[in-house]
Protein backbone atom coordinates (compact mmCIF):
# COMPACT_ATOMS: atom_id res chain seq x y z
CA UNK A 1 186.91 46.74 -46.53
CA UNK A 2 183.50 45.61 -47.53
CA UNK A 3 182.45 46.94 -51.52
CA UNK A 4 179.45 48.94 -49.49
CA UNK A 5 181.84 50.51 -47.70
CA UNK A 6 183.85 51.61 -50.35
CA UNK A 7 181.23 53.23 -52.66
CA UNK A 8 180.31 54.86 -49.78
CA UNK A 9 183.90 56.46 -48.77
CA UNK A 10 183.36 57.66 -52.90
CA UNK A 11 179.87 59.38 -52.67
CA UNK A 12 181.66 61.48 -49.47
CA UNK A 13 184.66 62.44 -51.59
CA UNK A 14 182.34 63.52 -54.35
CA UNK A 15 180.59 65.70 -52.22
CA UNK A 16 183.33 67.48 -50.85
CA UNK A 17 184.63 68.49 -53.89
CA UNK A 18 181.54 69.64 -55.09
CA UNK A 19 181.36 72.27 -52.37
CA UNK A 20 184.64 73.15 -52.71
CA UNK A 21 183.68 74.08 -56.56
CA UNK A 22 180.99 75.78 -55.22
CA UNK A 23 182.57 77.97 -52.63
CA UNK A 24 185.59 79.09 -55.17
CA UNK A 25 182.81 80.85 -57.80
CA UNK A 26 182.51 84.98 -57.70
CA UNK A 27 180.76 86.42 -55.27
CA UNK A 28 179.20 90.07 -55.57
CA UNK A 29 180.41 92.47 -53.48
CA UNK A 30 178.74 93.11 -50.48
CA UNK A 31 176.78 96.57 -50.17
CA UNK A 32 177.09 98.11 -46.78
CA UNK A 33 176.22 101.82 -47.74
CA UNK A 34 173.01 102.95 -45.95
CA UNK A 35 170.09 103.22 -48.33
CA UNK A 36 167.25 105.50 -47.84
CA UNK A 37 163.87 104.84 -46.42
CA UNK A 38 161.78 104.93 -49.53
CA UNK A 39 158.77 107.06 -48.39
CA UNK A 40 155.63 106.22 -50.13
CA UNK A 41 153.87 108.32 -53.57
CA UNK A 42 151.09 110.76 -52.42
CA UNK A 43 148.16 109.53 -54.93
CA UNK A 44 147.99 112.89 -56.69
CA UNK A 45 151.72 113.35 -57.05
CA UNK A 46 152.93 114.22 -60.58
CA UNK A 47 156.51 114.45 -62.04
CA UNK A 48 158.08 117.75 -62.71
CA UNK A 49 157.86 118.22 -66.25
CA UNK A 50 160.59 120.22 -67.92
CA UNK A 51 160.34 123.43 -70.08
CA UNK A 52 161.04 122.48 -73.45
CA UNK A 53 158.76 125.60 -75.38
CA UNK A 54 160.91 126.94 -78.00
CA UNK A 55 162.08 130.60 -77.51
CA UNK A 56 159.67 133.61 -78.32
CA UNK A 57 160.43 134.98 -82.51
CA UNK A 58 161.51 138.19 -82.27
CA UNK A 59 159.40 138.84 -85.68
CA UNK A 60 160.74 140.51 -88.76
CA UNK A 61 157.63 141.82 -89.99
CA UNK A 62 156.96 142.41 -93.79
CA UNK A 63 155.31 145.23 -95.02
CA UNK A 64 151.58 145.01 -96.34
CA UNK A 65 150.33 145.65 -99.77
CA UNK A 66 147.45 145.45 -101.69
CA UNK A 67 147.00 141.79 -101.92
CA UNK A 68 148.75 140.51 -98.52
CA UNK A 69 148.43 141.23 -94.99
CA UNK A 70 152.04 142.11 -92.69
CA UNK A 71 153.87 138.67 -91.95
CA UNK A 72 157.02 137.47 -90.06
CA UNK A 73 159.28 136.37 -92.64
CA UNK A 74 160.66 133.53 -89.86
CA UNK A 75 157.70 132.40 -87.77
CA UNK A 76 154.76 133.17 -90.94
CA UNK A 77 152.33 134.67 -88.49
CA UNK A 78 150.24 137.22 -89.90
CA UNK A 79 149.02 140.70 -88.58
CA UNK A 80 146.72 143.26 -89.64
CA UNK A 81 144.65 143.27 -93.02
CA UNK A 82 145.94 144.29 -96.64
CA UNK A 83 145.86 147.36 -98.07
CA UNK A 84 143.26 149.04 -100.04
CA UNK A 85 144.33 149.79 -104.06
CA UNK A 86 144.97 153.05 -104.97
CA UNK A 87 143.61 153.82 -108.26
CA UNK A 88 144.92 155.83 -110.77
CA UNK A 89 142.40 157.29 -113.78
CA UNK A 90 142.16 155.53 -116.85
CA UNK A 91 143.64 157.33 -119.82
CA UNK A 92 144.25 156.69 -123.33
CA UNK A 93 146.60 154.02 -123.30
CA UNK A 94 145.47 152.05 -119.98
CA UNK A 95 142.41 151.05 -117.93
CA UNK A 96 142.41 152.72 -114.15
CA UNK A 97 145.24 151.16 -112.56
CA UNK A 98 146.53 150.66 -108.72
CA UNK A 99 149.75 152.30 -108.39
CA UNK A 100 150.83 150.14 -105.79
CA UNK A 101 150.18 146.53 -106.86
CA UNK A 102 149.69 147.13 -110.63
CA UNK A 103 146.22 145.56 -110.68
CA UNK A 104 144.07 147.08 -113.46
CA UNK A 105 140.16 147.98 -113.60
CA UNK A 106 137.64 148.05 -116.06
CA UNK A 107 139.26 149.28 -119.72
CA UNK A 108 141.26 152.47 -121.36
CA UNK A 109 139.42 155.50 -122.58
CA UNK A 110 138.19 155.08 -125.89
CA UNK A 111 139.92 157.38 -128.69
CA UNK A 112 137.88 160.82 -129.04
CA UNK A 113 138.36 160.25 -133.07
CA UNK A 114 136.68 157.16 -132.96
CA UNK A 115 134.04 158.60 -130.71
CA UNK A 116 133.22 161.17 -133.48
CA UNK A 117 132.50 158.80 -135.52
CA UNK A 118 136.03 158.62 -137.74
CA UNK A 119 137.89 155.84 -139.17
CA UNK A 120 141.36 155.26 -140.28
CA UNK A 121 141.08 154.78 -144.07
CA UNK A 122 144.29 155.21 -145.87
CA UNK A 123 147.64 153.49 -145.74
CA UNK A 124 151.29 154.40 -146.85
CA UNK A 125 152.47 153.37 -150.08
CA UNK A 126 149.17 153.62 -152.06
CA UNK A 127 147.76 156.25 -153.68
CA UNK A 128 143.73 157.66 -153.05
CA UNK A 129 141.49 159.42 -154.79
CA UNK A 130 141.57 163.43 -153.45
CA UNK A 131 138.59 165.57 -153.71
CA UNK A 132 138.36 169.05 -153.17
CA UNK A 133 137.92 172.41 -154.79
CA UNK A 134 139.70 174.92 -157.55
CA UNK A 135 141.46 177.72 -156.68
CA UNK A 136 139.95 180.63 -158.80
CA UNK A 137 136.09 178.93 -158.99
CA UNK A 138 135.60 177.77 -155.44
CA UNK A 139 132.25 176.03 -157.11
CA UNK A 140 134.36 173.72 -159.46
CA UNK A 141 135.61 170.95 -158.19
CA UNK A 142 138.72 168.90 -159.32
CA UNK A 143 140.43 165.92 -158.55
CA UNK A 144 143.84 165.01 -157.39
CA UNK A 145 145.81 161.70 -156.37
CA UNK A 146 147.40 161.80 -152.66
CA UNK A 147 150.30 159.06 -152.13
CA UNK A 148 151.99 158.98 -148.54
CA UNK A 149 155.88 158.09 -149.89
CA UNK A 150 157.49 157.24 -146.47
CA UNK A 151 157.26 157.34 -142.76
CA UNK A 152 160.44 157.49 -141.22
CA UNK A 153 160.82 157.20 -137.38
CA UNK A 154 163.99 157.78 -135.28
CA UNK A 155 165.48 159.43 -131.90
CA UNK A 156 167.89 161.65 -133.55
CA UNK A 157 170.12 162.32 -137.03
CA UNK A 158 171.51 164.48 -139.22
CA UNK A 159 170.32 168.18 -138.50
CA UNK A 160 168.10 166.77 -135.38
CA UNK A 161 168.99 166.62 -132.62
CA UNK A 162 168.15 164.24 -129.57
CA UNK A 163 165.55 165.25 -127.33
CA UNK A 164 165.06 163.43 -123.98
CA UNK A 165 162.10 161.23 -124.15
CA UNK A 166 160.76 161.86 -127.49
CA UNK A 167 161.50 161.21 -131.08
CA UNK A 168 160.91 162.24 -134.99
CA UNK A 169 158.45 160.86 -137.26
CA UNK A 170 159.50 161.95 -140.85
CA UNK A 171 156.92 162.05 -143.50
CA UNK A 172 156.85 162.98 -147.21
CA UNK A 173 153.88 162.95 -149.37
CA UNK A 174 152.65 163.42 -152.90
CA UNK A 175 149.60 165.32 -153.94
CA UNK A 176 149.05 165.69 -157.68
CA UNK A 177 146.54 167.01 -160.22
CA UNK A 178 146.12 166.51 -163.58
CA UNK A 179 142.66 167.02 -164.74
CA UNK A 180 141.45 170.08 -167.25
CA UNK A 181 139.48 172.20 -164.29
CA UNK A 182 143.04 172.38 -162.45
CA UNK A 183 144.87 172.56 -165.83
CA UNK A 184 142.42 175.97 -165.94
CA UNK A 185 141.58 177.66 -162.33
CA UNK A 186 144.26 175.39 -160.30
CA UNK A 187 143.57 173.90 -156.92
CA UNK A 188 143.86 174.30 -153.61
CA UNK A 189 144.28 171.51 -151.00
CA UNK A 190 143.65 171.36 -147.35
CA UNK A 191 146.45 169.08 -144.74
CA UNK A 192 147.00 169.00 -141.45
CA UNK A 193 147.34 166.61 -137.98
CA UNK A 194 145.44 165.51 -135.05
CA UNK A 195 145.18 163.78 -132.32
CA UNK A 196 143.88 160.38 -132.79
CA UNK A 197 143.38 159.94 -128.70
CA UNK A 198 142.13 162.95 -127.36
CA UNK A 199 141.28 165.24 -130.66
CA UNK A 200 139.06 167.79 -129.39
CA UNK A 201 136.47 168.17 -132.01
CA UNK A 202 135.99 172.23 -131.21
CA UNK A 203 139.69 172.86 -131.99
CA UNK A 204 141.03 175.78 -134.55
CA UNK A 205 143.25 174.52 -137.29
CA UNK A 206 146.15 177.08 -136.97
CA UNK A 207 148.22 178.00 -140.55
CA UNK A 208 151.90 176.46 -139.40
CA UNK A 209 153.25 180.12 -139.57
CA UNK A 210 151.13 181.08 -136.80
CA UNK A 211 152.20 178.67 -134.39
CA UNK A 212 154.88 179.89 -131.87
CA UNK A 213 158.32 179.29 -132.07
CA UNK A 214 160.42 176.44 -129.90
CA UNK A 215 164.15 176.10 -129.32
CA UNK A 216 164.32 173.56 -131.70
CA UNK A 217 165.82 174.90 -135.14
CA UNK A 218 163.03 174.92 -137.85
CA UNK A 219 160.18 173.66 -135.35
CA UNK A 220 157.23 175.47 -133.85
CA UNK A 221 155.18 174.04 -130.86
CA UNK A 222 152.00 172.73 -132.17
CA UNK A 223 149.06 174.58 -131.21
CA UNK A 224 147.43 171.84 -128.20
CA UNK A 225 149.33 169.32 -126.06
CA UNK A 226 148.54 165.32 -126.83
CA UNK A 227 147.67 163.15 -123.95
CA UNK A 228 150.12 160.31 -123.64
CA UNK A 229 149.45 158.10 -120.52
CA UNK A 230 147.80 160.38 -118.84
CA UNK A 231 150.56 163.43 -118.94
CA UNK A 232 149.90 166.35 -121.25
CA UNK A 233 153.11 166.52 -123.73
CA UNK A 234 154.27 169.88 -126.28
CA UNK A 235 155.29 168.06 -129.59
CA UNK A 236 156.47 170.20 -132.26
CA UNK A 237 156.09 170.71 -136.07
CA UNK A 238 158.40 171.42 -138.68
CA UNK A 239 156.46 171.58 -142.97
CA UNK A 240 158.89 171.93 -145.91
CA UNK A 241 157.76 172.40 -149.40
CA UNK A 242 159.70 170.08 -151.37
CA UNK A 243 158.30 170.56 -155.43
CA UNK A 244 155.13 172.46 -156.21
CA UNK A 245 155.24 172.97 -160.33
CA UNK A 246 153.71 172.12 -163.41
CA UNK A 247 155.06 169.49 -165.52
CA UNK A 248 153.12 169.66 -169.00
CA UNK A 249 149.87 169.59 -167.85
CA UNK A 250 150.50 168.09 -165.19
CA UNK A 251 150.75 169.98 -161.22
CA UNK A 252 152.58 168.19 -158.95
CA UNK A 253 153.06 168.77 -154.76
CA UNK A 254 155.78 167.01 -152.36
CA UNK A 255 155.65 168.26 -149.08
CA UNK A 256 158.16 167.04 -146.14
CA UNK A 257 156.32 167.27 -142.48
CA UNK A 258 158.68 166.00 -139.71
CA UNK A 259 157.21 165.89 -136.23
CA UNK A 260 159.10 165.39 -132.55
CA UNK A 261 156.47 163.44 -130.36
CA UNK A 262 156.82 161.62 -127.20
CA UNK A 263 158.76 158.65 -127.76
CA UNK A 264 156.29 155.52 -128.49
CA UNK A 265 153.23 157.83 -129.40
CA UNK A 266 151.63 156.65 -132.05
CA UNK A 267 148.07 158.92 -132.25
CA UNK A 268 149.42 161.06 -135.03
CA UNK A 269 146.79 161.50 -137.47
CA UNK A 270 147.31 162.85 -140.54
CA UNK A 271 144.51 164.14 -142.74
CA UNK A 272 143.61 165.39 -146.62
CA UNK A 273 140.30 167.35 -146.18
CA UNK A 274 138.35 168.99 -149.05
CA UNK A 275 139.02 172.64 -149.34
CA UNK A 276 135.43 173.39 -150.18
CA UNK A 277 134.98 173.07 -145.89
CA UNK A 278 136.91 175.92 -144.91
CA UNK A 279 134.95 178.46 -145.04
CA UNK A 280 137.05 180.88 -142.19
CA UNK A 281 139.56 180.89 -139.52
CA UNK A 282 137.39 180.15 -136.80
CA UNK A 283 135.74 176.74 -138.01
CA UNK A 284 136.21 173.97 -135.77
CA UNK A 285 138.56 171.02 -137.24
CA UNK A 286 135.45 168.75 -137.86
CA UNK A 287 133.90 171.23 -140.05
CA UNK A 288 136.37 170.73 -142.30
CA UNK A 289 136.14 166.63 -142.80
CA UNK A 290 133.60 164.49 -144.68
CA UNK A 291 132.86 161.41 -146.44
CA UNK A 292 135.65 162.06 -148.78
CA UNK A 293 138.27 162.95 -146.00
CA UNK A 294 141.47 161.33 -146.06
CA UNK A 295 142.94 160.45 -142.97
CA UNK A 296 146.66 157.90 -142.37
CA UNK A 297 147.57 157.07 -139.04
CA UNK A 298 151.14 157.29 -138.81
CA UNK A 299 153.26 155.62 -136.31
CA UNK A 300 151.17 152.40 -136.12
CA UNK A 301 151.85 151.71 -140.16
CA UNK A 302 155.83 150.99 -139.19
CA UNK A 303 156.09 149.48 -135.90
């Protein structure tokens, strides 16, 4: 066999088994379910969209006040307008106020004692200067030393009892006089206690036996009501001479007033006026003070 002959014979062989390689790959499975016509898009056709909006809130409303409107406490939308304040008047101890959100307005009534022109000018502890008259020559004057010994305040104790929503402010002071007109004609001396918030300047000093009785042991109901945030209060009065003698020539007072006042008060005024003033039973309580009038503030010296 010629060489040409033979290469030839190898090129067949070749070929064969390249299509035998060929034939033994995968083939994919043959399809041979109908398939639908594919009919053609309308130009304005759209796809369905789906509802995805989230369901509606039920609302749990909140309830208006003075500074917000009413708004669902899960969603935060908002209905309606807030509320108008309702004001309450001003009194002594706060400006006008709105009872529903607290808010205040403008300022608290200013105290009628310092409206009548009065000041504060005597502290416990120290001892002042006391002017006023003698007994048996109303013309002569004499002069006396006032000291304010203690202020005691507490809700209840020995021999007084508890009272809901008030307590006791127990005082004891000193008057005494030891110059020669005393030493001759005596003295007299003029004490009592007002209201340093709403005093009213027309009032009637009544003597403490005149007041009327109260079911507390000892006390009488003072004569006017003080104005404590804007309530009218009773607060009741109980004096006790303590010492009222001569020693040499020397006269000598202690007097023990105990008081039962709203709890937290602390308008109490007490004041030293010169006898000389009262001049009868129907002067009003400023008739009585001048230049010379003592006057102690109690509660505010201890809290």
């Amino acid at each position: 066999m010629m060489k040409s002959q033979i290469i030839l014979l190898i090129l067949c062989l070749f070929l064969i088994a390249l299509q035998g390689c060929a034939d033994a790959s995968p083939q994919a499975p043959e399809n041979n379910s109908p398939q639908p016509p594919t009919a053609p898009l309308s130009p304005g056709y759209q796809p369905p969209e789906f509802d995805t909006a989230e369901p509606e809130c039920p609302h749990f409303w909140s309830s208006p006040d003075c500074n917000n409107s009413s708004f669902c406490y899960d969603c935060g939308e908002v209905k309606g307008t807030p509320l108008s304040h309702e004001w309450a008047d001003a009194n002594y101890q706060k400006a006008s106020t709105c009872v529903m959100c607290g808010l205040t307005e403008g300022t608290a009534l200013e105290p009628e004692f310092i409206v009548q022109g009065y000041q504060i000018n005597a502290t416990s502890g120290r001892s002042y200067s006391y002017k006023t008259i003698t007994n048996l020559d109303g013309s002569m004057t004499t002069y006396g030393t006032v000291t304010l010994l203690y202020i005691d305040i507490f809700e209840s104790n020995t021999g007084y009892k508890a009272k809901d929503g008030y307590e006791y402010i127990r005082i004891r002071f000193m008057i005494y006089f030891d110059d020669e007109n005393a030493l001759i004609n005596g003295y007299r001396y003029m004490t009592g206690q007002l209201d340093y918030y709403g005093m009213d300047p027309q009032e009637i000093p009544v003597a403490f036996e005149d007041l009327s009785s109260s079911d507390i042991p000892d006390f009488k109901v003072a004569n006017r009501k003080i104005n404590y945030y804007g309530v009218d209060y009773d607060y009741f009065i109980k004096y006790e001479l303590i010492q009222n003698e001569w020693v040499g020539d020397i006269a000598y007072i202690v007097r023990e007033h105990v008081f039962l006042i709203p709890a937290g008060y602390d308008g109490l005024v007490l004041y030293f006026a010169n006898a000389a003033n009262w001049t009868n039973y129907e002067s009003a309580i400023t008739d009585n003070f001048d230049s010379d009038t003592l006057f102690f503030r109690l509660a505010t010296q201890t809290r």
